[in-house]
C-alpha atoms as a PDB file:
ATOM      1  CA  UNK A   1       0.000   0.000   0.000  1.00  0.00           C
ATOM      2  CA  UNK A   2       0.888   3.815  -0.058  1.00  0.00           C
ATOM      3  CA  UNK A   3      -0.030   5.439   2.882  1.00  0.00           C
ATOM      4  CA  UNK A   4       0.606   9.147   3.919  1.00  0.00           C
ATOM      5  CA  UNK A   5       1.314  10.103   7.407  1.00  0.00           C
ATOM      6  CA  UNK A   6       1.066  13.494   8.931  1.00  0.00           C
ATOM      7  CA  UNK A   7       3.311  13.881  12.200  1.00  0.00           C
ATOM      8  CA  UNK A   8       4.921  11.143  10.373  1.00  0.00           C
ATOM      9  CA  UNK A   9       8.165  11.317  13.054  1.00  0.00           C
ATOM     10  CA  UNK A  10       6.921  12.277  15.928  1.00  0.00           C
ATOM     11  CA  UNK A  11       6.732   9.723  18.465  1.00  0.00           C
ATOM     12  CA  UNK A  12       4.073   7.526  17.314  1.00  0.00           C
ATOM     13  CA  UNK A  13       4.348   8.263  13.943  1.00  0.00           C
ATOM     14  CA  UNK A  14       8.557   6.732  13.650  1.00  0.00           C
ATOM     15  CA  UNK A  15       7.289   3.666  15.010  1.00  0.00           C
ATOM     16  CA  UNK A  16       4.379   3.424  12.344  1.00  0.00           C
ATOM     17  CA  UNK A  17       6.536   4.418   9.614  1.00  0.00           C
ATOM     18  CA  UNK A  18       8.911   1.727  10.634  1.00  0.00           C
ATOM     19  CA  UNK A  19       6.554  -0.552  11.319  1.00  0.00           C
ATOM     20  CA  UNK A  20       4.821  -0.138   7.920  1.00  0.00           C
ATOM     21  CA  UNK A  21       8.238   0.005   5.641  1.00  0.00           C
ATOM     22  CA  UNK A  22       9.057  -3.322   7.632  1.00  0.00           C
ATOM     23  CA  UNK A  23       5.652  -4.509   6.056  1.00  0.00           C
ATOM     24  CA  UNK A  24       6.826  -3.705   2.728  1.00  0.00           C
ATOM     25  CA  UNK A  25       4.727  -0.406   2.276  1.00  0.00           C
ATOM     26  CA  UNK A  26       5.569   2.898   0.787  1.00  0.00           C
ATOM     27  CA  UNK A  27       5.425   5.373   2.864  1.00  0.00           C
ATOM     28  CA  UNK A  28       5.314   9.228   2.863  1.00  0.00           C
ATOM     29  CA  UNK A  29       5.571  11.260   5.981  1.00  0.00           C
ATOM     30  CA  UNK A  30       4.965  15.454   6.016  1.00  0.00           C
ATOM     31  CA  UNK A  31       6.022  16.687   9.412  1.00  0.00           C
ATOM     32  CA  UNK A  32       7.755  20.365  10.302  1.00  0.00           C
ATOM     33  CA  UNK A  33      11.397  19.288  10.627  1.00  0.00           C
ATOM     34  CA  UNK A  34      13.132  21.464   7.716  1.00  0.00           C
ATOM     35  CA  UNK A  35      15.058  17.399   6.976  1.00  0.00           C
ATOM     36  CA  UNK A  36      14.750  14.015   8.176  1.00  0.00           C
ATOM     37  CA  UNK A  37      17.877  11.760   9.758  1.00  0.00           C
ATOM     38  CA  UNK A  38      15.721   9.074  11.491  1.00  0.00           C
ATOM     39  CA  UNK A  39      14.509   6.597   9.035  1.00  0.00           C
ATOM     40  CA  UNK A  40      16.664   5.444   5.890  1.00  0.00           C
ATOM     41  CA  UNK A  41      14.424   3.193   3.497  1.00  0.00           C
ATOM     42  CA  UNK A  42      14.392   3.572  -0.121  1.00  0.00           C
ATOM     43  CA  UNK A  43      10.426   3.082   0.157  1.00  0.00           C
ATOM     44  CA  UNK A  44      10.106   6.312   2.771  1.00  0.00           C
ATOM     45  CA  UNK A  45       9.721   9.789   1.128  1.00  0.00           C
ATOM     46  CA  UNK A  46       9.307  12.992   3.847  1.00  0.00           C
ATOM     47  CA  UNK A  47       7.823  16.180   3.189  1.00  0.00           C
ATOM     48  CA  UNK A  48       8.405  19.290   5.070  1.00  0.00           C
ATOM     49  CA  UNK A  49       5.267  21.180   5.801  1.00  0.00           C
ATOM     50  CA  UNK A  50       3.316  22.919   7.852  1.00  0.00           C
ATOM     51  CA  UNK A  51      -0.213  20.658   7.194  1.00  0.00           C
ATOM     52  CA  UNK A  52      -1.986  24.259   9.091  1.00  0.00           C
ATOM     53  CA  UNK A  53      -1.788  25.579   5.648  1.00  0.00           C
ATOM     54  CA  UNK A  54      -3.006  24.410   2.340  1.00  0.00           C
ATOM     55  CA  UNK A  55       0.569  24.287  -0.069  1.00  0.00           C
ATOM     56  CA  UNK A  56       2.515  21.363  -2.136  1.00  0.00           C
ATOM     57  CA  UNK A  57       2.425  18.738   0.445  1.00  0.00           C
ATOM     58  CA  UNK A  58      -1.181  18.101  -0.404  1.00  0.00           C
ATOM     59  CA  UNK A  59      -0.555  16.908  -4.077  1.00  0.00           C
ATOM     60  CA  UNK A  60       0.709  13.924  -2.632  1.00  0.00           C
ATOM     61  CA  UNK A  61      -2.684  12.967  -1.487  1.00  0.00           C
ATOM     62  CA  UNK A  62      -3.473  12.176  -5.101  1.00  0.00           C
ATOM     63  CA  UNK A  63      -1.973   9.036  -5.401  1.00  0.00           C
ATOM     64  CA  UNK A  64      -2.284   7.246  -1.869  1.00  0.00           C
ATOM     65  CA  UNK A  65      -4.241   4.021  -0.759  1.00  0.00           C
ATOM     66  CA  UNK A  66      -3.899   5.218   3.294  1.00  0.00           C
ATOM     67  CA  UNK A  67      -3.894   8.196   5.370  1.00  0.00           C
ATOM     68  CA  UNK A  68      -2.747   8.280   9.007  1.00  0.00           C
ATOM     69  CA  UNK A  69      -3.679  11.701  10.702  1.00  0.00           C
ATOM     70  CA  UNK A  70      -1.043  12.144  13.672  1.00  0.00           C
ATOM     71  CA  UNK A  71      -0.574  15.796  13.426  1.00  0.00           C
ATOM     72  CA  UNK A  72      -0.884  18.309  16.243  1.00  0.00           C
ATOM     73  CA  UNK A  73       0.750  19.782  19.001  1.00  0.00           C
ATOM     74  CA  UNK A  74       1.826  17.954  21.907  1.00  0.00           C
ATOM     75  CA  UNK A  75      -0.816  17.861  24.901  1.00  0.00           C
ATOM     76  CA  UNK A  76       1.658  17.402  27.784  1.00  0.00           C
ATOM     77  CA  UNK A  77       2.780  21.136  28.629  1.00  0.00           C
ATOM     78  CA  UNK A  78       1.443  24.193  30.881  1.00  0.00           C
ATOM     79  CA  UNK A  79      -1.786  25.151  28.301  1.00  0.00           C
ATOM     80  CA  UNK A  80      -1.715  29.537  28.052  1.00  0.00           C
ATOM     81  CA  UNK A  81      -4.707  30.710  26.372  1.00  0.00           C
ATOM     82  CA  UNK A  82      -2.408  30.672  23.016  1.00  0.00           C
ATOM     83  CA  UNK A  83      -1.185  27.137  23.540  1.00  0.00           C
ATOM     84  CA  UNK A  84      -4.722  26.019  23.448  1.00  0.00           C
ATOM     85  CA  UNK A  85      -5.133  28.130  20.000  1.00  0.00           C
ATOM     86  CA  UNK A  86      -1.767  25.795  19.138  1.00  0.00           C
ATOM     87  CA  UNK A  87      -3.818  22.308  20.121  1.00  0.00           C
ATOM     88  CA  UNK A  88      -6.883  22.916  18.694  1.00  0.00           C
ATOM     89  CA  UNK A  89      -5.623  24.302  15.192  1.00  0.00           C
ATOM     90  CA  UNK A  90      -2.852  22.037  14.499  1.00  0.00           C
ATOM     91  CA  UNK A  91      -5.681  19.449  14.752  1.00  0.00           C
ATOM     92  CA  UNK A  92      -8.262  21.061  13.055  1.00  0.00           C
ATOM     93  CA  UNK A  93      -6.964  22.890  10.354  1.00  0.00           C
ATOM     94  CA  UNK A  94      -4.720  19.945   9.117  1.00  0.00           C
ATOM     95  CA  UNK A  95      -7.430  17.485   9.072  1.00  0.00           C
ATOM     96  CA  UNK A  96      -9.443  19.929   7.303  1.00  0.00           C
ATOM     97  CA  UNK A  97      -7.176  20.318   4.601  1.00  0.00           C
ATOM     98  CA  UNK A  98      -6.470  16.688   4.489  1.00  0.00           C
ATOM     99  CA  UNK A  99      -9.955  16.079   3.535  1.00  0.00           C
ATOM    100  CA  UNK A 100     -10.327  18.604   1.060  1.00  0.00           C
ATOM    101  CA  UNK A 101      -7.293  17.005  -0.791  1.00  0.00           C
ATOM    102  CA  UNK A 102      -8.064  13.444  -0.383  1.00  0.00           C
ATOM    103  CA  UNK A 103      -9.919  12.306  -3.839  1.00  0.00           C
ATOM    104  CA  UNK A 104     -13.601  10.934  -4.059  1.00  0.00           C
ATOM    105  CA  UNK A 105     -12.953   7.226  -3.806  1.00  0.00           C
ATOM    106  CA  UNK A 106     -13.923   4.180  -1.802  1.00  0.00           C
ATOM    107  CA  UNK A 107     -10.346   3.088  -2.175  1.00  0.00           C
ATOM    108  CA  UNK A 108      -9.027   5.214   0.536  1.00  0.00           C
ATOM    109  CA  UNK A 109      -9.526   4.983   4.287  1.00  0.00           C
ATOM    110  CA  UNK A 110      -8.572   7.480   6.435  1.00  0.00           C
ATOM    111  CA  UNK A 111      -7.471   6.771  10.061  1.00  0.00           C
ATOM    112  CA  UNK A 112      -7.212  10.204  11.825  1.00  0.00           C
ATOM    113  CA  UNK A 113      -5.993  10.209  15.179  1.00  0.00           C
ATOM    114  CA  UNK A 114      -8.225  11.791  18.291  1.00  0.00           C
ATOM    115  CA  UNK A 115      -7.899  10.558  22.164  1.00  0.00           C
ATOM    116  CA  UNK A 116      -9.469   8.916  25.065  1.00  0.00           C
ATOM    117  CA  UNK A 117     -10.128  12.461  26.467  1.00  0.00           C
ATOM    118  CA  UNK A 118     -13.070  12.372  24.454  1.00  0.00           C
ATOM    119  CA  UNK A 119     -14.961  11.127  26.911  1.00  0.00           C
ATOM    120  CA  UNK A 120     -14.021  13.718  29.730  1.00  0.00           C
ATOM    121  CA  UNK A 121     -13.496  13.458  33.417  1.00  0.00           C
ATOM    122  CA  UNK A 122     -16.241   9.940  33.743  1.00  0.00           C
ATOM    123  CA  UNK A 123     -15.544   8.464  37.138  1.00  0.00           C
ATOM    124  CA  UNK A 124     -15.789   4.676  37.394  1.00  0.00           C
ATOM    125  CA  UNK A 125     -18.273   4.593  34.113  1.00  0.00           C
ATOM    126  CA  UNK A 126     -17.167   2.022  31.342  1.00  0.00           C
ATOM    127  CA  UNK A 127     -16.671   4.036  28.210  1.00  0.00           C
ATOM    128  CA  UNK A 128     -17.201   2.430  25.158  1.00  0.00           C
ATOM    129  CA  UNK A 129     -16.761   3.851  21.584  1.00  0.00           C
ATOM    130  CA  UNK A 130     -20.767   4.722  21.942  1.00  0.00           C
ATOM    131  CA  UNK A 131     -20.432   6.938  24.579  1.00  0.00           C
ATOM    132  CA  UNK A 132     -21.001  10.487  24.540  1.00  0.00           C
ATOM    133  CA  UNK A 133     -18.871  13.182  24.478  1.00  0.00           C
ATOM    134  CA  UNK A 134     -17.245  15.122  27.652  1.00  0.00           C
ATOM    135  CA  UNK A 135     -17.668  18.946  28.509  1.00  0.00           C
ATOM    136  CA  UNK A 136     -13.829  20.074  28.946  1.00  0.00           C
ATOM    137  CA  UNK A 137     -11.727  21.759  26.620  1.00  0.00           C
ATOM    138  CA  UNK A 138      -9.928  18.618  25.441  1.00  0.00           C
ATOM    139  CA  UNK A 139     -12.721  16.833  24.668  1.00  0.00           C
ATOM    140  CA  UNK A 140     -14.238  19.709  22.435  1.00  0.00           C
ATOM    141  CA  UNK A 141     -10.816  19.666  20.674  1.00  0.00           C
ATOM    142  CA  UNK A 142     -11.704  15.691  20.057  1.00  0.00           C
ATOM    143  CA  UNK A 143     -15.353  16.601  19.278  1.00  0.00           C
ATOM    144  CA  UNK A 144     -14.023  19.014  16.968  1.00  0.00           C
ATOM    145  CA  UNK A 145     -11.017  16.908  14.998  1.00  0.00           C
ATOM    146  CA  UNK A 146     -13.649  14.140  14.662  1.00  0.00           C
ATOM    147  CA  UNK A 147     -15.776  15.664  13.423  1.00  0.00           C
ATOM    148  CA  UNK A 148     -13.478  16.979  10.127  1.00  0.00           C
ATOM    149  CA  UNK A 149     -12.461  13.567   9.675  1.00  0.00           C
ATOM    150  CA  UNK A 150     -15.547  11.963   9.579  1.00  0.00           C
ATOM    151  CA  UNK A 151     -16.482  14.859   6.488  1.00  0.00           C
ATOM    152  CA  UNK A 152     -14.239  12.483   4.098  1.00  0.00           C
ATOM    153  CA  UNK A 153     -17.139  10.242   4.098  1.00  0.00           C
ATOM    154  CA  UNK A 154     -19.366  12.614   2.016  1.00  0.00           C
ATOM    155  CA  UNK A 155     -16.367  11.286  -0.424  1.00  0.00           C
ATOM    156  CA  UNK A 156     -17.024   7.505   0.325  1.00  0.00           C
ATOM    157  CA  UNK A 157     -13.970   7.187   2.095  1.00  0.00           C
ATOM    158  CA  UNK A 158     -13.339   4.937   4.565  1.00  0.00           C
ATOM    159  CA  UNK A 159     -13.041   7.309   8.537  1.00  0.00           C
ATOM    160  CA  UNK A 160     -11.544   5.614  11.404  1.00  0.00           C
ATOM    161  CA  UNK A 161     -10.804   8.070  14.228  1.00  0.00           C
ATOM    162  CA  UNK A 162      -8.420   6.101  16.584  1.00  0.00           C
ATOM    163  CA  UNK A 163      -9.093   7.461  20.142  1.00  0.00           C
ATOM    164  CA  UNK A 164      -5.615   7.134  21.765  1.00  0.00           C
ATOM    165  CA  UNK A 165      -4.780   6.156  25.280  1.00  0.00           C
ATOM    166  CA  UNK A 166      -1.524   7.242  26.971  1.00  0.00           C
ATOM    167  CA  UNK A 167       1.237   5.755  24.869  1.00  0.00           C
ATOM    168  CA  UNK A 168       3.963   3.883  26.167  1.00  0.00           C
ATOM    169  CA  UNK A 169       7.526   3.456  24.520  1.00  0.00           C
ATOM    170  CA  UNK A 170      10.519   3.021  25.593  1.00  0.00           C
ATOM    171  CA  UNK A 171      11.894   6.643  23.273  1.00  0.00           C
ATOM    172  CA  UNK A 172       9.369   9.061  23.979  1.00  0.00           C
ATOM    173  CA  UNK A 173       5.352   9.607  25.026  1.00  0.00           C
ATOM    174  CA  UNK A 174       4.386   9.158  28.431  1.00  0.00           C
ATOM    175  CA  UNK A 175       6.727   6.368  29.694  1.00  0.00           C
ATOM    176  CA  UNK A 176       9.836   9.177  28.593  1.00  0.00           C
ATOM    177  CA  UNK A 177       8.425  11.981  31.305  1.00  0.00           C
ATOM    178  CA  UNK A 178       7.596   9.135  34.314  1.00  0.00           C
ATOM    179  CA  UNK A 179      10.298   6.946  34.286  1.00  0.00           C
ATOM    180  CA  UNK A 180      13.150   9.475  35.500  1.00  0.00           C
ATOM    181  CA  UNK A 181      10.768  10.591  38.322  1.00  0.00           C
ATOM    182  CA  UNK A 182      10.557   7.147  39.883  1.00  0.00           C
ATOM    183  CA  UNK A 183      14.299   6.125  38.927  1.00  0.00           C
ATOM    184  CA  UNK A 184      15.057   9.188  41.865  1.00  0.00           C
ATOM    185  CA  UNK A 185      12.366   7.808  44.421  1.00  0.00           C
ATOM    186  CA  UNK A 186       9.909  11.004  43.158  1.00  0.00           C
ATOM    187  CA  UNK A 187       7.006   8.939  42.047  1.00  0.00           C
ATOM    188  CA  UNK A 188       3.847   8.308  42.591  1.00  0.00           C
ATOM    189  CA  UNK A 189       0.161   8.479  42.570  1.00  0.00           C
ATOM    190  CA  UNK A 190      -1.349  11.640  40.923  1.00  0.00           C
ATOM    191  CA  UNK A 191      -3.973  13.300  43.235  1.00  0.00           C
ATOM    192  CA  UNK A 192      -6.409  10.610  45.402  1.00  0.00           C
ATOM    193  CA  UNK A 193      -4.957   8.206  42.719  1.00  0.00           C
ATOM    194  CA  UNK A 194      -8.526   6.362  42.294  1.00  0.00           C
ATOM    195  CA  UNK A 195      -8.757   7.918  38.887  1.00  0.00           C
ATOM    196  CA  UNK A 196      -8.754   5.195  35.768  1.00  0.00           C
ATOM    197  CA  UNK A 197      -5.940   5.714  33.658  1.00  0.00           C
ATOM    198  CA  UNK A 198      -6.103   4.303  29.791  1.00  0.00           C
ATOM    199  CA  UNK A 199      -2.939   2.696  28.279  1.00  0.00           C
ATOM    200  CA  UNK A 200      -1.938   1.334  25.132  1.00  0.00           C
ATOM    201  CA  UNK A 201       1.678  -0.136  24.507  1.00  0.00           C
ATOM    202  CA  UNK A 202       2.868   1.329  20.938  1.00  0.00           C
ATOM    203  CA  UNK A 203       3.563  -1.861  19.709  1.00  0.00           C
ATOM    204  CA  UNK A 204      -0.172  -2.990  20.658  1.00  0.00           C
ATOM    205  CA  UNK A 205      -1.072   1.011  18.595  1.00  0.00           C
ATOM    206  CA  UNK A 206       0.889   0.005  15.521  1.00  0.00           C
ATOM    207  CA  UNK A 207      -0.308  -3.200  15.452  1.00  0.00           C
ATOM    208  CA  UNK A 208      -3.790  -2.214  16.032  1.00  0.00           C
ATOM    209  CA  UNK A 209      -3.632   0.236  13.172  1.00  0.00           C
ATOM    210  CA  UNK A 210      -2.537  -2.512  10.685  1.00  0.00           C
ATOM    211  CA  UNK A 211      -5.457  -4.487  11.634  1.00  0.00           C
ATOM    212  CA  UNK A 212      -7.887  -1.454  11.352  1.00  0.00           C
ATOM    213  CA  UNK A 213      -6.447  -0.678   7.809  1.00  0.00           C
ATOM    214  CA  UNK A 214      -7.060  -4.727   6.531  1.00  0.00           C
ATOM    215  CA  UNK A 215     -10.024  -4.493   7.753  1.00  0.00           C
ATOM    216  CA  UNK A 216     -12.566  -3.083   5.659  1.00  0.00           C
ATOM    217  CA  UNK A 217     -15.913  -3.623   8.007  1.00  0.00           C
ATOM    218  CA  UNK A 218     -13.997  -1.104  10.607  1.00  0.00           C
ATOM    219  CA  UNK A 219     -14.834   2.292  10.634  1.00  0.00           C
ATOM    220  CA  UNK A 220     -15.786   5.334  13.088  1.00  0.00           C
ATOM    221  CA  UNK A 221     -14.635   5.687  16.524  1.00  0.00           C
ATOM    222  CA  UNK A 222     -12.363   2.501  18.069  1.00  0.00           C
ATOM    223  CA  UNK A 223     -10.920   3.556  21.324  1.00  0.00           C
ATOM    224  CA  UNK A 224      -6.978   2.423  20.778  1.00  0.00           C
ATOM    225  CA  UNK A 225      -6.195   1.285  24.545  1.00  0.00           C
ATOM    226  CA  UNK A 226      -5.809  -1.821  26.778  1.00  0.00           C
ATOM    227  CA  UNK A 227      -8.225  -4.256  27.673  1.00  0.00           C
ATOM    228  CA  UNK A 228      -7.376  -4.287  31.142  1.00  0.00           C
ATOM    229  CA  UNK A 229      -7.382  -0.209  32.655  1.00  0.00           C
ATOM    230  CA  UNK A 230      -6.096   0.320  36.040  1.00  0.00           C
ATOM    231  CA  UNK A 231      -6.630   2.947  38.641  1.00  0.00           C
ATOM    232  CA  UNK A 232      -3.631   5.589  38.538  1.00  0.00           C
ATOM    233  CA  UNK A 233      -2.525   4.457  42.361  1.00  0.00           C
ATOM    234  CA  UNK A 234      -2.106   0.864  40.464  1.00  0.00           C
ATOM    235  CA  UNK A 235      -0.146   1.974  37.537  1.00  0.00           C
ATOM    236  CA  UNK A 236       2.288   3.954  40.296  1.00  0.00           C
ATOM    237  CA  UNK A 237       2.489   0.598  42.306  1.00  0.00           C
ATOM    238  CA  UNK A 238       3.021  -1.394  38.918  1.00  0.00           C
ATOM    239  CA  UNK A 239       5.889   1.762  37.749  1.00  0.00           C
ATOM    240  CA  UNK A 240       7.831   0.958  41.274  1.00  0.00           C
ATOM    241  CA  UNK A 241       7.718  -2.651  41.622  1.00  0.00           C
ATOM    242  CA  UNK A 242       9.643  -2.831  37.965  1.00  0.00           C
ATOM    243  CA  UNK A 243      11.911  -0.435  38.831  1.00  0.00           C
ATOM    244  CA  UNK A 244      12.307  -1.613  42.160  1.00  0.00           C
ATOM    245  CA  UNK A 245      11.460   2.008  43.328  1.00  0.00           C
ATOM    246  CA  UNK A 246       9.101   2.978  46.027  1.00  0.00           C
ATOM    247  CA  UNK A 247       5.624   4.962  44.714  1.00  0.00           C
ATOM    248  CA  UNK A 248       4.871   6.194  47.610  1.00  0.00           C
ATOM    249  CA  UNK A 249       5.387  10.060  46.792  1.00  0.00           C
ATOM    250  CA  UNK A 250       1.773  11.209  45.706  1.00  0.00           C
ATOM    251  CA  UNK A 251       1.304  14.270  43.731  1.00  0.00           C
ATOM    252  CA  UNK A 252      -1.072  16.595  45.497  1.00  0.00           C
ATOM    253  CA  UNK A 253      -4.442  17.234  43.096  1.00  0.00           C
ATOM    254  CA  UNK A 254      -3.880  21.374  44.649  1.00  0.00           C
ATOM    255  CA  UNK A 255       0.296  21.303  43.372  1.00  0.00           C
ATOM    256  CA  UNK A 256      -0.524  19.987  40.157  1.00  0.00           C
ATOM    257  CA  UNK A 257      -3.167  22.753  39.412  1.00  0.00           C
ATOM    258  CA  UNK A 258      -0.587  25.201  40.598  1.00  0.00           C
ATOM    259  CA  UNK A 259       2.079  24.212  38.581  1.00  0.00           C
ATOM    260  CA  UNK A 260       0.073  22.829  35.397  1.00  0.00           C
ATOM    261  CA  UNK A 261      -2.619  24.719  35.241  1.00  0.00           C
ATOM    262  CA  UNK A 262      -5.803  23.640  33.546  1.00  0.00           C
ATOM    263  CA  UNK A 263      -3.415  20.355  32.177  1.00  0.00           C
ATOM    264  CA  UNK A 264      -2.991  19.619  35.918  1.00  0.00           C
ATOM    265  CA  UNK A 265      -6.786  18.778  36.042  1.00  0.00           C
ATOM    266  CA  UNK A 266      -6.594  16.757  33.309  1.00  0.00           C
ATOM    267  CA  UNK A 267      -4.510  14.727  34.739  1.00  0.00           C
ATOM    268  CA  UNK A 268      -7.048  13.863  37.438  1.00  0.00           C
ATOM    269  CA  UNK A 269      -9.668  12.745  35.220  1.00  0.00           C
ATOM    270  CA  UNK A 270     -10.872   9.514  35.334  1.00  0.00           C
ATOM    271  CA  UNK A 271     -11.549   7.416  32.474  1.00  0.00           C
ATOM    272  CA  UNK A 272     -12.329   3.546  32.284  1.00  0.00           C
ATOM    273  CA  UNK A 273     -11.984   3.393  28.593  1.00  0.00           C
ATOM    274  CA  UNK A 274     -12.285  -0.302  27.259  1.00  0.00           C
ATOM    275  CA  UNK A 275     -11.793  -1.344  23.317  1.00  0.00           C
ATOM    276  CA  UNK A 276     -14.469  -2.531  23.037  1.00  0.00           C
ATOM    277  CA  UNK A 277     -14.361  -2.451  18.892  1.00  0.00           C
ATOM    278  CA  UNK A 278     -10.962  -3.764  18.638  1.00  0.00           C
ATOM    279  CA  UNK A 279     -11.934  -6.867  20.585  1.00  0.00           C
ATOM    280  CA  UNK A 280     -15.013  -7.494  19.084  1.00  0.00           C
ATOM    281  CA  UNK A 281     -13.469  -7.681  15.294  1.00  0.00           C
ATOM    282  CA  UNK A 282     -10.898 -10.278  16.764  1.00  0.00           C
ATOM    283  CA  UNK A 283      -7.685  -8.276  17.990  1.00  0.00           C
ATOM    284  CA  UNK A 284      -5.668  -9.374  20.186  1.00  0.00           C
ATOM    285  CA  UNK A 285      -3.714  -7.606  22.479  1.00  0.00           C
ATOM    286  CA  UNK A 286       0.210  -8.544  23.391  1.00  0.00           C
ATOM    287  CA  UNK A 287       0.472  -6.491  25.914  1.00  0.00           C
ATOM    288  CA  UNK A 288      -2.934  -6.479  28.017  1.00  0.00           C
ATOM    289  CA  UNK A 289      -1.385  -6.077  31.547  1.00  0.00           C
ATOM    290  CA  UNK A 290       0.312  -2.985  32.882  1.00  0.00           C
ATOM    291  CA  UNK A 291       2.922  -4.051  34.770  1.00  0.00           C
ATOM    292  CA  UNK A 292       3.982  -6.314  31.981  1.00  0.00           C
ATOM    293  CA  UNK A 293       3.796  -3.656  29.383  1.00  0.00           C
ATOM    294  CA  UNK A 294       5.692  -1.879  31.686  1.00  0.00           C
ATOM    295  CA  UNK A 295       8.194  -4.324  32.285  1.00  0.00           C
ATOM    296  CA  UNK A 296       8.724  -4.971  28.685  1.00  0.00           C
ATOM    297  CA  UNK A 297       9.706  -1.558  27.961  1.00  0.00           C
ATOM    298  CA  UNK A 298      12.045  -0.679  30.659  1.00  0.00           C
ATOM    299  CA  UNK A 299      12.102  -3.569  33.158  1.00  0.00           C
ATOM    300  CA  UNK A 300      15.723  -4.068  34.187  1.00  0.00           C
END
């Protein structure tokens, strides 16, 4: 296949272009790095672009059997009035223009990228894919990016939007910020700690996308996280025992809102997600268990 990947080496998108060149696919990647150093296939083309704004990159969208939508900016980081502006429009406007480039054709599917926080701040409520969407700003941002995907079926295209859990990898996401923090005896729970905390393993994500892309009978939201969700005081427990590292230092719900701001709540929000699509189409899962997921990536 051809596929086209936007955010094509950022964190999750160098493991799916890997992943998919391994596979024997072509693949393009536009991203905002002026050049690329970090894959070296004769099979992998990169674009430099900012996907915000309509320009060259989009002729490539003529001749593609694939799209993966990975742009926007990164979530984890003190949100000022014009970050949110950042989040919201590198999301928006990209999949917008993606979609107005794409050609009319059942041939194509597009899987565009959106996240668990969906859902909002849901207590101990079992979200699957048919449950409604949350009230906070994040989940208007999902709402929102959604939403332009799902316009590319007016063009009998093919929509997937994956809703992401917190990624784990051993060279970046979420696993990259928490794993020095325990290493020097500084982690913990976040807040009371009761909150449910979605996961995913990227090598579960990539895996999952391949089977979303062969299979044709998938499409609209498929939340993209573990079977098996834990409670964050769990995943802190899990975190320590494979380090060997207490996780005993909580992080006070009042000193995250102080120093993160409006992120800081987000962090507190509880969501059960379950996948529920995945498993009912037959995927399996290699990493279902937290503390072996964890253990995996940077068990010692």
């Amino acid at each position: 296949m051809k596929i086209f990947i936007t955010g094509g080496l950022g964190f999750i998108g160098r493991h799916l272009s890997n992943f998919l060149l391994r596979q024997g696919h072509q693949v393009t990647a536009v991203g905002t790095r002026p050049i690329q150093n970090l894959i070296n296939d004769e099979k992998f083309r990169y674009i430099s672009a900012d996907t915000t704004r309509k320009g060259a990159w989009q002729d490539a969208l003529q001749d593609t059997d694939a799209v993966i939508n990975l742009a926007g900016r990164p979530i984890f980081k003190r949100w000022t009035k014009s970050y949110k502006k950042l989040i919201y429009e590198s999301r928006i406007l990209t999949t917008r223009n993606l979609v107005e480039s794409l050609p009319a054709t059942e041939q194509i599917v597009l899987c565009s990228a959106s996240g668990i926080g969906y859902y909002g701040d849901r207590g101990d409520d079992i979200l699957t894919e048919n449950e409604p969407v949350g009230s906070d700003f994040l989940a208007g941002v999902s709402r929102d990016w959604e939403t332009e995907a799902l316009h590319a079926k007016e063009k009998g295209i093919r929509v997937v939007t994956t809703r992401f859990g917190v990624v784990f990898g051993k060279d970046g996401g979420a696993m990259e910020k928490m794993v020095p923090a325990f290493r020097f005896f500084m982690g913990g729970p976040m807040g009371s700690g009761r909150q449910w905390f979605p996961w995913i393993h990227i090598d579960d994500l990539v895996l999952a996308v391949k089977f979303v892309l062969e299979h044709k009978d998938i499409n609209g939201p498929v939340n993209f996280c573990a079977p098996n969700p834990v409670r964050n005081r769990d995943f802190a427990k899990a975190m320590g025992h494979v380090l060997r590292r207490p996780a005993i230092m909580p992080a006070p719900s009042f000193m995250m809102r102080l120093v993160m701001g409006e992120f800081g709540d987000l962090m507190l929000f509880s969501q059960r997600a379950m996948p529920e699509k995945l498993l009912s189409c037959g995927f399996t899962f290699n990493h279902p268990e937290v503390e072996g997921a964890i253990r995996d990536l940077v068990g010692t």
